[in-house]
Structures are given as structure tokens and as C-alpha cells.
PDB file of N, CA and C in Angstrom:
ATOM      1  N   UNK A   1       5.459  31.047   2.333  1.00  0.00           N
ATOM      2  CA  UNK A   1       5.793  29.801   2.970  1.00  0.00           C
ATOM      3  C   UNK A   1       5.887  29.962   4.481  1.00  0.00           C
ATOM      4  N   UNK A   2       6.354  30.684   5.019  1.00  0.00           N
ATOM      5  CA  UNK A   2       6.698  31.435   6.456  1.00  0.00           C
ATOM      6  C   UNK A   2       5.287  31.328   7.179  1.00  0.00           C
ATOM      7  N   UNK A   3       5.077  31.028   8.025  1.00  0.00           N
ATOM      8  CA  UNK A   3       4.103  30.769   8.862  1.00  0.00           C
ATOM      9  C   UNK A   3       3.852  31.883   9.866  1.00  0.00           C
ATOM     10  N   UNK A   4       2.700  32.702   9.917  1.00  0.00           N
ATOM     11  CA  UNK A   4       2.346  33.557  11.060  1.00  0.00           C
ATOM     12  C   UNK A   4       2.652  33.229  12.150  1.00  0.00           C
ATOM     13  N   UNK A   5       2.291  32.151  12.920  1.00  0.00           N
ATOM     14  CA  UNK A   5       2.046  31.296  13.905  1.00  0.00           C
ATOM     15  C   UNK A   5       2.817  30.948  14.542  1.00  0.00           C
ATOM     16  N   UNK A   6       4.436  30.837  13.777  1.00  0.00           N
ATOM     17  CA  UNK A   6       5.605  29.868  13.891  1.00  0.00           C
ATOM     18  C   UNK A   6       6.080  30.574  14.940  1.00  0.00           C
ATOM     19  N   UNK A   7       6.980  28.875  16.200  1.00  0.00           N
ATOM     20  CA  UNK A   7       7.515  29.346  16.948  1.00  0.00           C
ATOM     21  C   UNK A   7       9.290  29.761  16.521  1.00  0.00           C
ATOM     22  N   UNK A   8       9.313  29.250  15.334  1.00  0.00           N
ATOM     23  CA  UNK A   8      10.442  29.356  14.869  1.00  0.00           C
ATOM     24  C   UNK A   8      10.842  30.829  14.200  1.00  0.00           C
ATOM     25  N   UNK A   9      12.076  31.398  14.416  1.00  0.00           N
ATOM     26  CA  UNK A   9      12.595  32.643  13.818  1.00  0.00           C
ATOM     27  C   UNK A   9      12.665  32.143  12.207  1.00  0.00           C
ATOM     28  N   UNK A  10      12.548  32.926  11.237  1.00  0.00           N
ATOM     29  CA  UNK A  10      12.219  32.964  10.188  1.00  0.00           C
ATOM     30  C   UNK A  10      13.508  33.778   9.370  1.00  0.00           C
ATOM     31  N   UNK A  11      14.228  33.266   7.918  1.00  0.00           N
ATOM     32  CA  UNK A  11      15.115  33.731   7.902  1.00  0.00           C
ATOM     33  C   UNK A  11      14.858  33.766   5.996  1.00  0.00           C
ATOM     34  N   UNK A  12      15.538  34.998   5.719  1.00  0.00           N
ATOM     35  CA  UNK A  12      15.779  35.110   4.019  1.00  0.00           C
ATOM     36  C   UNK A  12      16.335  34.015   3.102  1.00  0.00           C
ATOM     37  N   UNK A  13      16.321  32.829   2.475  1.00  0.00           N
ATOM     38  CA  UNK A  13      16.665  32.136   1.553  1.00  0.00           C
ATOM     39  C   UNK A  13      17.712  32.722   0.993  1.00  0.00           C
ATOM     40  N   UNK A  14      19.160  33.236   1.013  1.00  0.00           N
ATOM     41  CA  UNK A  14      19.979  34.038  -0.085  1.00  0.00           C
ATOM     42  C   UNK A  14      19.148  34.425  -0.646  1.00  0.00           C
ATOM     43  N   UNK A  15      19.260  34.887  -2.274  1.00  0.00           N
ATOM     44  CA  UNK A  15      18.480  35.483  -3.213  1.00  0.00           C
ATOM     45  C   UNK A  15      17.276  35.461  -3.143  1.00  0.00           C
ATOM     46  N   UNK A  16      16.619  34.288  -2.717  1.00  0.00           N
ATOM     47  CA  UNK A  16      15.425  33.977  -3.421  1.00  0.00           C
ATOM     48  C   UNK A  16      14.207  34.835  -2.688  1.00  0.00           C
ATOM     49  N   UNK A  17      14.441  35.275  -1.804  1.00  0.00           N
ATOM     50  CA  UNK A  17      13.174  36.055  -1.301  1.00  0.00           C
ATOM     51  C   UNK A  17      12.798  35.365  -0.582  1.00  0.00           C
ATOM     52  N   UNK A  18      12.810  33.738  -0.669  1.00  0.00           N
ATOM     53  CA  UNK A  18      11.913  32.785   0.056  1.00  0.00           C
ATOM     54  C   UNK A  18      11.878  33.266   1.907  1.00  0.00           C
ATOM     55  N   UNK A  19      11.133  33.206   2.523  1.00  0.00           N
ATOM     56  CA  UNK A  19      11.276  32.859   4.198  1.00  0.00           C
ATOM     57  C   UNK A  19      10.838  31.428   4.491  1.00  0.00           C
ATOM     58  N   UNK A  20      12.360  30.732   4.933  1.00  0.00           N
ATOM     59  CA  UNK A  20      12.116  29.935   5.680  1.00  0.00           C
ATOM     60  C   UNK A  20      12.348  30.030   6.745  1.00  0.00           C
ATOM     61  N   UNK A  21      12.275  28.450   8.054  1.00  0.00           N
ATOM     62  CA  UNK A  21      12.962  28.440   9.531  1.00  0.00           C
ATOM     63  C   UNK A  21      14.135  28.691   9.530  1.00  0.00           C
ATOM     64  N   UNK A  22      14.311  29.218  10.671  1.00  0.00           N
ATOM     65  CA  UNK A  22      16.099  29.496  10.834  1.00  0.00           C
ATOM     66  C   UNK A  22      16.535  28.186  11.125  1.00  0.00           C
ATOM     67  N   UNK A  23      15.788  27.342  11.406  1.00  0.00           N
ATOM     68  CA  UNK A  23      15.919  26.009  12.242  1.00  0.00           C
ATOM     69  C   UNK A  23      15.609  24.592  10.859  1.00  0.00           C
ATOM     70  N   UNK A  24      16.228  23.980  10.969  1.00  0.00           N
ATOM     71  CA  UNK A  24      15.696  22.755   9.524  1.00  0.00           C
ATOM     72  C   UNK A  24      15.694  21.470  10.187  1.00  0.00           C
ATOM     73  N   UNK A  25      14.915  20.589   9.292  1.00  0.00           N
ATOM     74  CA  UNK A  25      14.511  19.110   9.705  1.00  0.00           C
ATOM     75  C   UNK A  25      15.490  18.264   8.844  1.00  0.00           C
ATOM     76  N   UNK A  26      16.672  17.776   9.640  1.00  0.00           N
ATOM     77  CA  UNK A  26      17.488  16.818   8.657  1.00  0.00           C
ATOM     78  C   UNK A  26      16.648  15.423   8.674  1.00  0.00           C
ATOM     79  N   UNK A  27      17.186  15.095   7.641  1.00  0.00           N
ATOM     80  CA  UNK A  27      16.503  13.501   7.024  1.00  0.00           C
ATOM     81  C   UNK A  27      17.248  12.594   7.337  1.00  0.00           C
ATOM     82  N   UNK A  28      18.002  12.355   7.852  1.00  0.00           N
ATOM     83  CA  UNK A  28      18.991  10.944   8.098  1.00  0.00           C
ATOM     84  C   UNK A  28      18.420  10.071   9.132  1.00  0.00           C
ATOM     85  N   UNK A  29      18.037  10.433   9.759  1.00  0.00           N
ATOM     86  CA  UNK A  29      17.082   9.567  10.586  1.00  0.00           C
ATOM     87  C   UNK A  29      15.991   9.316  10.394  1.00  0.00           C
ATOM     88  N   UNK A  30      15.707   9.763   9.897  1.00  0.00           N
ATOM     89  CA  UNK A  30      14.177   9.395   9.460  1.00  0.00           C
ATOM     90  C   UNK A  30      13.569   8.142   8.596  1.00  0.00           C
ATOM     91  N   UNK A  31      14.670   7.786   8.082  1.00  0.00           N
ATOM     92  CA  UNK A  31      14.694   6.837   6.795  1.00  0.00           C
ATOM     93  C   UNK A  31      15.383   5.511   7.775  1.00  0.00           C
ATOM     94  N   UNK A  32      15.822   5.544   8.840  1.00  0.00           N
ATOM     95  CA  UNK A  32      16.853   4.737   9.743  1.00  0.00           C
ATOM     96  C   UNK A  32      15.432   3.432  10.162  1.00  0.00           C
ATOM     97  N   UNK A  33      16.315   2.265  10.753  1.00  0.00           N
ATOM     98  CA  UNK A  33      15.511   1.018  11.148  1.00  0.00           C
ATOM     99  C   UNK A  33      15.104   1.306  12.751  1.00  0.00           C
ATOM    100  N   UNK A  34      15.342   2.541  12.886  1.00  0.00           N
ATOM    101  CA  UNK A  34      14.818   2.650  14.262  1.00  0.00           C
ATOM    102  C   UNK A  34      13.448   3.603  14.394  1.00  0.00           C
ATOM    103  N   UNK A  35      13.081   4.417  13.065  1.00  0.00           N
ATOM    104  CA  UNK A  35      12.143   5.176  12.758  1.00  0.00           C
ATOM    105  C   UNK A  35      10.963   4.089  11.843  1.00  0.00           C
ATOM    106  N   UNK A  36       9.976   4.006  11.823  1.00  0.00           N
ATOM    107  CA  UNK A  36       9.150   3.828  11.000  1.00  0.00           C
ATOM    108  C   UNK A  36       8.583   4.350  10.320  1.00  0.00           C
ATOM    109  N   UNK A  37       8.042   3.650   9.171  1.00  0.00           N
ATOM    110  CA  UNK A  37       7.862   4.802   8.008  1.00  0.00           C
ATOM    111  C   UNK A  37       6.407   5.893   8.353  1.00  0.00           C
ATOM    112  N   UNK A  38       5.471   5.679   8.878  1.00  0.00           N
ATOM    113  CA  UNK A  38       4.462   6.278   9.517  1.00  0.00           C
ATOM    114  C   UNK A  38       5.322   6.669  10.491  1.00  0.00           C
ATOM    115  N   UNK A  39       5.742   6.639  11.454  1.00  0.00           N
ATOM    116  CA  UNK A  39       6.520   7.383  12.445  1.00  0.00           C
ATOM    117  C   UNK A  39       7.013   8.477  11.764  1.00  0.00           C
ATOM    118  N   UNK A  40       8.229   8.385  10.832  1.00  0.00           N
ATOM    119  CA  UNK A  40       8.658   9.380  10.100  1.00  0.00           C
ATOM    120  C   UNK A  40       7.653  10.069   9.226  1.00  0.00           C
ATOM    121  N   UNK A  41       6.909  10.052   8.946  1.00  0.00           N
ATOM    122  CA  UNK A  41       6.017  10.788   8.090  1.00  0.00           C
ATOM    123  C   UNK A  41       5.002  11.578   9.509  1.00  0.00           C
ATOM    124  N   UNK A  42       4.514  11.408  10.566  1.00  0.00           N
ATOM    125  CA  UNK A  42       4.427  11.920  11.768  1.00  0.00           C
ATOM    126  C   UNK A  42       5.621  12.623  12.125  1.00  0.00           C
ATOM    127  N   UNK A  43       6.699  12.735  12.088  1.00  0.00           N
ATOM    128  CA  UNK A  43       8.148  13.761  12.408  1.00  0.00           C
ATOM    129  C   UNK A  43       7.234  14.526  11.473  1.00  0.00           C
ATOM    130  N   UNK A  44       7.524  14.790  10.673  1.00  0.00           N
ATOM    131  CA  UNK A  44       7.803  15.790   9.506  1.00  0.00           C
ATOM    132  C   UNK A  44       6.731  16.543   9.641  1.00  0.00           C
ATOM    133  N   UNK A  45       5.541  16.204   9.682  1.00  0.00           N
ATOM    134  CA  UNK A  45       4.190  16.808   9.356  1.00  0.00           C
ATOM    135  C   UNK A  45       4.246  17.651  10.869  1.00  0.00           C
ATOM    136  N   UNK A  46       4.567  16.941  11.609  1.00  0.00           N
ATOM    137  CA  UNK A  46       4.408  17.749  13.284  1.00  0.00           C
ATOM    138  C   UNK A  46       5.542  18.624  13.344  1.00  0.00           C
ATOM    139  N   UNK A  47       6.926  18.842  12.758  1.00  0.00           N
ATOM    140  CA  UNK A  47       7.374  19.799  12.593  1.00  0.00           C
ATOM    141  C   UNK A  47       6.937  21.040  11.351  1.00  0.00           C
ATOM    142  N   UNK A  48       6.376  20.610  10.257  1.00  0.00           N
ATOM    143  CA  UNK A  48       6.258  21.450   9.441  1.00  0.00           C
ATOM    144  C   UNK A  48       4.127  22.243   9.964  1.00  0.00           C
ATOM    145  N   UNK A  49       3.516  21.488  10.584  1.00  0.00           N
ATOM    146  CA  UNK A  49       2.903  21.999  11.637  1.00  0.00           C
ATOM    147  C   UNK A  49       2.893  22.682  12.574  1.00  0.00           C
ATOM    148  N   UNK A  50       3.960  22.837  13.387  1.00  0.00           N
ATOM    149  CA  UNK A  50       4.736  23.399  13.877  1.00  0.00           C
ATOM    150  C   UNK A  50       5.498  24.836  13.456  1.00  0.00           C
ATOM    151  N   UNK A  51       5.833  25.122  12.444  1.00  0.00           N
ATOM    152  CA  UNK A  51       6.071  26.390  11.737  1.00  0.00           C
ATOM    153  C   UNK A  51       7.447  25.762  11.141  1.00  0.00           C
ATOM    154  N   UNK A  52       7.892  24.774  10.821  1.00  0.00           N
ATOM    155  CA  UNK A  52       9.156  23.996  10.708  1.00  0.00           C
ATOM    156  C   UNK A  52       9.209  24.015   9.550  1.00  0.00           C
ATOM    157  N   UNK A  53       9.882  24.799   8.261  1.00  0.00           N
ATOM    158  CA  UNK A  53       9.629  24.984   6.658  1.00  0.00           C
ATOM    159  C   UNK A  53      10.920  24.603   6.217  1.00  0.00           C
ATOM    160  N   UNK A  54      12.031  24.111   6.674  1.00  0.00           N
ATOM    161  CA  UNK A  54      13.377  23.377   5.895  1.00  0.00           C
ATOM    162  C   UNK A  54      13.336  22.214   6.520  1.00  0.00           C
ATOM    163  N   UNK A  55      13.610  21.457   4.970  1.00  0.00           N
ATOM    164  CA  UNK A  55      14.072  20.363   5.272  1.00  0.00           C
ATOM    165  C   UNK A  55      15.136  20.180   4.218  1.00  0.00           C
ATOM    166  N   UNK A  56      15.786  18.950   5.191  1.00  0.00           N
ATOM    167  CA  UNK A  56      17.158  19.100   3.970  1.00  0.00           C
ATOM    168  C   UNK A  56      17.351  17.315   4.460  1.00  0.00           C
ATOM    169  N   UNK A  57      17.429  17.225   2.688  1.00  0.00           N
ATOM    170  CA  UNK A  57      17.714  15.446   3.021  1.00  0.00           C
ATOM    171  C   UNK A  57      18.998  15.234   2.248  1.00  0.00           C
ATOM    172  N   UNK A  58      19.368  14.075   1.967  1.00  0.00           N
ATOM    173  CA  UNK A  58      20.185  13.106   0.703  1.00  0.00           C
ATOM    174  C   UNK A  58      19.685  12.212   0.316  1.00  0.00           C
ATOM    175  N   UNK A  59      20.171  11.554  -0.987  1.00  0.00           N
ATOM    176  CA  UNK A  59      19.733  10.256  -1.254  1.00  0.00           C
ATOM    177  C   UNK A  59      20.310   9.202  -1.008  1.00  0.00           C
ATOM    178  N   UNK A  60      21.786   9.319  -0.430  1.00  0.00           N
ATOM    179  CA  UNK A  60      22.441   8.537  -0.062  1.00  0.00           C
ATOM    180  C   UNK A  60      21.727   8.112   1.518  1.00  0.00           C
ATOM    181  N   UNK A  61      21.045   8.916   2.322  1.00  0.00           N
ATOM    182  CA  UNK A  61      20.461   8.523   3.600  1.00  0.00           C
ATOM    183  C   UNK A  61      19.783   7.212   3.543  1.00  0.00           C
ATOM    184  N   UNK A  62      20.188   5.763   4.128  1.00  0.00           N
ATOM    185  CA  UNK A  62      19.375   4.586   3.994  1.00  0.00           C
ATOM    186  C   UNK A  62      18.660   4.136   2.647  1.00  0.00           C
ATOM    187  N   UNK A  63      20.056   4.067   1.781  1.00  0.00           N
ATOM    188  CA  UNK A  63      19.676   3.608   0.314  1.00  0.00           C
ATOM    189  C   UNK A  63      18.210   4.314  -0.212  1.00  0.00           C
ATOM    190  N   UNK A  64      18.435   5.404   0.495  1.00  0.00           N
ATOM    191  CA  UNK A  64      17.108   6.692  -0.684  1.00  0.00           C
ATOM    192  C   UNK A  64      15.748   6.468   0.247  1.00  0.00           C
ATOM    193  N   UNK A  65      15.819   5.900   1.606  1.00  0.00           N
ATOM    194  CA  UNK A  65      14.579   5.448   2.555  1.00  0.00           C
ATOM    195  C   UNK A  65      14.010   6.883   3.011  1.00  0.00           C
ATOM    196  N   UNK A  66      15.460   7.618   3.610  1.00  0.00           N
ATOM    197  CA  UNK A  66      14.617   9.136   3.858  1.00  0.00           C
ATOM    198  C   UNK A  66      14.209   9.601   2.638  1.00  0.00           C
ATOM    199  N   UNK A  67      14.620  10.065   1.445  1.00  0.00           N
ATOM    200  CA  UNK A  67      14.133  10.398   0.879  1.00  0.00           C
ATOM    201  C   UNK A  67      12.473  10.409   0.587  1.00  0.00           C
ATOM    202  N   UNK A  68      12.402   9.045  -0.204  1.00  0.00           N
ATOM    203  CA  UNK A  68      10.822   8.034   0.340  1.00  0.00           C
ATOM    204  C   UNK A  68      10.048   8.531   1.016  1.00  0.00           C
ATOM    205  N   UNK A  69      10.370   8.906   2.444  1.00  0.00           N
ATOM    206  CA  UNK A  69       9.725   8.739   3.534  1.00  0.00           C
ATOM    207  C   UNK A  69       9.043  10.324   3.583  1.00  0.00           C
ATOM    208  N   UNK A  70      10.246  11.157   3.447  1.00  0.00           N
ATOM    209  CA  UNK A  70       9.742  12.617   2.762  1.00  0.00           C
ATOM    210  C   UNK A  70       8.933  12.882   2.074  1.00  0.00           C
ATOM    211  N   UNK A  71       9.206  12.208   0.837  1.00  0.00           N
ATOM    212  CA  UNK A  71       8.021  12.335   0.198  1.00  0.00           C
ATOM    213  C   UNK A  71       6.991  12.194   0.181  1.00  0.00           C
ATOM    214  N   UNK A  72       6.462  11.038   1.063  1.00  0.00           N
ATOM    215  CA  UNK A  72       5.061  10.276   1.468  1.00  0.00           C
ATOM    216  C   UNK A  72       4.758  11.625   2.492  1.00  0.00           C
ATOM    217  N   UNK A  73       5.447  12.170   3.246  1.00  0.00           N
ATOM    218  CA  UNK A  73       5.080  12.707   4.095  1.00  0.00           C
ATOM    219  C   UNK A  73       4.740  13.874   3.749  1.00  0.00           C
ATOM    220  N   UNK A  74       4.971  14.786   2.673  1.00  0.00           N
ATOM    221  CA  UNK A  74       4.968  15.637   1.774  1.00  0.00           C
ATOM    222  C   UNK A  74       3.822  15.744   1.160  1.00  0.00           C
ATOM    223  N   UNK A  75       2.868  14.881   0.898  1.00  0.00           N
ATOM    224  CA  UNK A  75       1.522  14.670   0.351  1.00  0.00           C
ATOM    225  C   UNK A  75       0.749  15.389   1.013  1.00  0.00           C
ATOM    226  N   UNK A  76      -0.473  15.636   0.268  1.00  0.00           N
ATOM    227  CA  UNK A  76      -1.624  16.175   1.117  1.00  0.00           C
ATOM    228  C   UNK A  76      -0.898  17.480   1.251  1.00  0.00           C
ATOM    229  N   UNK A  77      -0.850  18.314   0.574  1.00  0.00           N
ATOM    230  CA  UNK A  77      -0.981  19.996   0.894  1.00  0.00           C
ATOM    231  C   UNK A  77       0.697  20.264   1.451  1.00  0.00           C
ATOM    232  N   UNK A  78       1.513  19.442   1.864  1.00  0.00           N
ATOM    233  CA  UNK A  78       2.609  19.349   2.596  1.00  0.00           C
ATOM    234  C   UNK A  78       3.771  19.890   2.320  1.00  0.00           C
ATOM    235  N   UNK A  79       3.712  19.948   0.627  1.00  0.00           N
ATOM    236  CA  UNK A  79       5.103  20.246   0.028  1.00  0.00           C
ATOM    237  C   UNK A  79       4.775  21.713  -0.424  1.00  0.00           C
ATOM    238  N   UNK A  80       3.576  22.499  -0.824  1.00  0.00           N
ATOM    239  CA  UNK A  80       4.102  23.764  -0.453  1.00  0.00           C
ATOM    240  C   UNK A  80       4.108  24.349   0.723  1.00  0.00           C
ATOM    241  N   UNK A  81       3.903  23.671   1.811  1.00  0.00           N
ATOM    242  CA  UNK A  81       4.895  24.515   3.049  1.00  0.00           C
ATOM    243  C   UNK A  81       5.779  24.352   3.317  1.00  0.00           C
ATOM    244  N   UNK A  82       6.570  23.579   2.762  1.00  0.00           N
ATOM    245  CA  UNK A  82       8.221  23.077   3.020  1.00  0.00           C
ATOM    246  C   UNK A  82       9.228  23.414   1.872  1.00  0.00           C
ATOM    247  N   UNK A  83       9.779  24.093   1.901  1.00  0.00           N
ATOM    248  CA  UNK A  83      11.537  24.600   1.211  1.00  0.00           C
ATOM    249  C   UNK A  83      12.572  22.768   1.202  1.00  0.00           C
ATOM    250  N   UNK A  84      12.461  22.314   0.404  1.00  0.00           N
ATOM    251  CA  UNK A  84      13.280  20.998   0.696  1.00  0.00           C
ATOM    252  C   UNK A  84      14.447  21.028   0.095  1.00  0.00           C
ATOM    253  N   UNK A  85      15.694  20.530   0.487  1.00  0.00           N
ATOM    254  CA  UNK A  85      17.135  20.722  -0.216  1.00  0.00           C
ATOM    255  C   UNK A  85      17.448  19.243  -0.056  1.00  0.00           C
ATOM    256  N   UNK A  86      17.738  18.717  -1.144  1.00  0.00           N
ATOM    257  CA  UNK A  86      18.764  17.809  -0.776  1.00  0.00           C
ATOM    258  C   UNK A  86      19.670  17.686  -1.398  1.00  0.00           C
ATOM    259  N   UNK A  87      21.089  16.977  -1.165  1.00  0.00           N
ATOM    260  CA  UNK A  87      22.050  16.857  -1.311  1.00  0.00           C
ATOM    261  C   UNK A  87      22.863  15.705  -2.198  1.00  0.00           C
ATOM    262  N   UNK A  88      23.903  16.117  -3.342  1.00  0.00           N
ATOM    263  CA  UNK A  88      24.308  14.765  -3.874  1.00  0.00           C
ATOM    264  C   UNK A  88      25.988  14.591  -3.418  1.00  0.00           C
ATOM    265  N   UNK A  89      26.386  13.854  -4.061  1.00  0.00           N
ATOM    266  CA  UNK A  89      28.052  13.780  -3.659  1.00  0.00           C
ATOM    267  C   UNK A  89      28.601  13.595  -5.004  1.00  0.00           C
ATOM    268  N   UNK A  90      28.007  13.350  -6.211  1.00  0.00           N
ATOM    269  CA  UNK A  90      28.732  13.172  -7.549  1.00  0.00           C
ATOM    270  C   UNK A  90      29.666  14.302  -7.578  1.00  0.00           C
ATOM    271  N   UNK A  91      30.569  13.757  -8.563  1.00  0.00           N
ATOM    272  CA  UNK A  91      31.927  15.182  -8.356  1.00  0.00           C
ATOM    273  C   UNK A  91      31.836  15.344 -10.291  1.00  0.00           C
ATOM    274  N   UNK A  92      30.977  14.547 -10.663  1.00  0.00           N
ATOM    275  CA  UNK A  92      30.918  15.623 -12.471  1.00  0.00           C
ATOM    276  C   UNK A  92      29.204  15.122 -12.467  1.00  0.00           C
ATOM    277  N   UNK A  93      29.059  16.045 -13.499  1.00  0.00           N
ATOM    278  CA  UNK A  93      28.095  16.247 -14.318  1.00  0.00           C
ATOM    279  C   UNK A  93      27.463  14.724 -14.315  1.00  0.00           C
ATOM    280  N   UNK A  94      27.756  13.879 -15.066  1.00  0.00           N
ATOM    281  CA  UNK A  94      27.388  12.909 -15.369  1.00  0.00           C
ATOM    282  C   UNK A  94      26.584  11.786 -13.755  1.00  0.00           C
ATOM    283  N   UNK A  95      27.915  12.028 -13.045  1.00  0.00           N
ATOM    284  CA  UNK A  95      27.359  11.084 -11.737  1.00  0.00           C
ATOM    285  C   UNK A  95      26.435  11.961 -11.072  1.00  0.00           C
ATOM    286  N   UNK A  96      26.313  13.322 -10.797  1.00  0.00           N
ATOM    287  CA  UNK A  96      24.919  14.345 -10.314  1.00  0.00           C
ATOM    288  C   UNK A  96      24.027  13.698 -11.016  1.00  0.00           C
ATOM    289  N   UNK A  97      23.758  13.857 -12.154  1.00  0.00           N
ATOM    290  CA  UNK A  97      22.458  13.500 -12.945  1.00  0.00           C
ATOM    291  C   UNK A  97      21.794  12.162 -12.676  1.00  0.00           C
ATOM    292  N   UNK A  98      22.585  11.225 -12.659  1.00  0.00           N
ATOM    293  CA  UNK A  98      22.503   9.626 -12.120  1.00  0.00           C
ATOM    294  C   UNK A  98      21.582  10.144 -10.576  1.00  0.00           C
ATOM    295  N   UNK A  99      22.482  10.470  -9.803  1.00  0.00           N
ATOM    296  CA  UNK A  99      21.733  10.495  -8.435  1.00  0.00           C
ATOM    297  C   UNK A  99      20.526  11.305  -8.456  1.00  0.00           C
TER     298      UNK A  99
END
């Protein structure tokens, strides 16, 4: 996943072996009424172009808009260069699964 090229320092995943950026692309803005959805899908691709391999969203970000917007942007070859995390807030079993 780690990019030759990257201007970004590159760091161990805990366990997983993975190398991602030391550096990550949060999603909360991206999904916002001040970003557009082609705009945001241009963020992402020009950072993960860039050597930019985390991203970390929620679904709570703009009623699930970043999310969305990730994903569209994720197409085309996109999502195996990116490590993506996102985040829930359910506190059991039952409400995780929902989100």
C-alpha cells in the first residue's frame, strides 16, 4: 500500500504489517455544504495521489455524506491504495451493527 514516491513518512499499522501515512485524511469535511461532492472526491484522490494512504471517516459525519463521498471517490483503482477506518459511537453490540 505504501507508496515509493510518497512525500509522506510511512508508519507500521500495529499488528498488521500494513504501511500506511504517518499523516491521515479526516472525513468530516468533506461530506460538509461547503465541499462539493466532486470537490470532495478531488480532496481524496489528490491526497491519496499524493502518497496520502489513511483515511479515517464516521458515519455520523453529515448524516453518512462523508462517508458517500469516500466512497465515490474510492472507485476506479482507489480503494486499494487507501487503509480506511471509520468510526461508530454505539455503546452495545446491537446499536454497532445498526450503524
Amino acid at each position: 500500500m505504501a507508496s515509493s514516491n510518497s512525500i509522506f513518512p510511512q508508519r507500521t499499522l500495529g499488528r498488521t504489517g500494513v504501511q500506511v501515512s504517518a499523516l491521515g485524511l479526516g472525513g468530516s469535511h468533506i461530506g460538509g455544504p461547503k465541499v462539493s461532492s466532486a470537490g470532495a472526491v478531488r480532496i481524496i484522490r489528490a491526497a491519496i495521489d499524493g502518497g496520502l494512504t489513511f483515511m479515517d471517516n464516521s458515519w455520523d459525519y453529515h448524516g453518512g455524506e462523508s462517508e458517500r463521498r469516500m466512497g465515490r471517490a474510492l472507485r476506479d483503482g482507489y480503494r486499494s491504495q487507501a487503509f480506511v477506518m471509520t468510526k461508530i459511537d454505539g455503546r452495545t453490540k446491537k446499536e454497532a451493527a445498526r450503524q
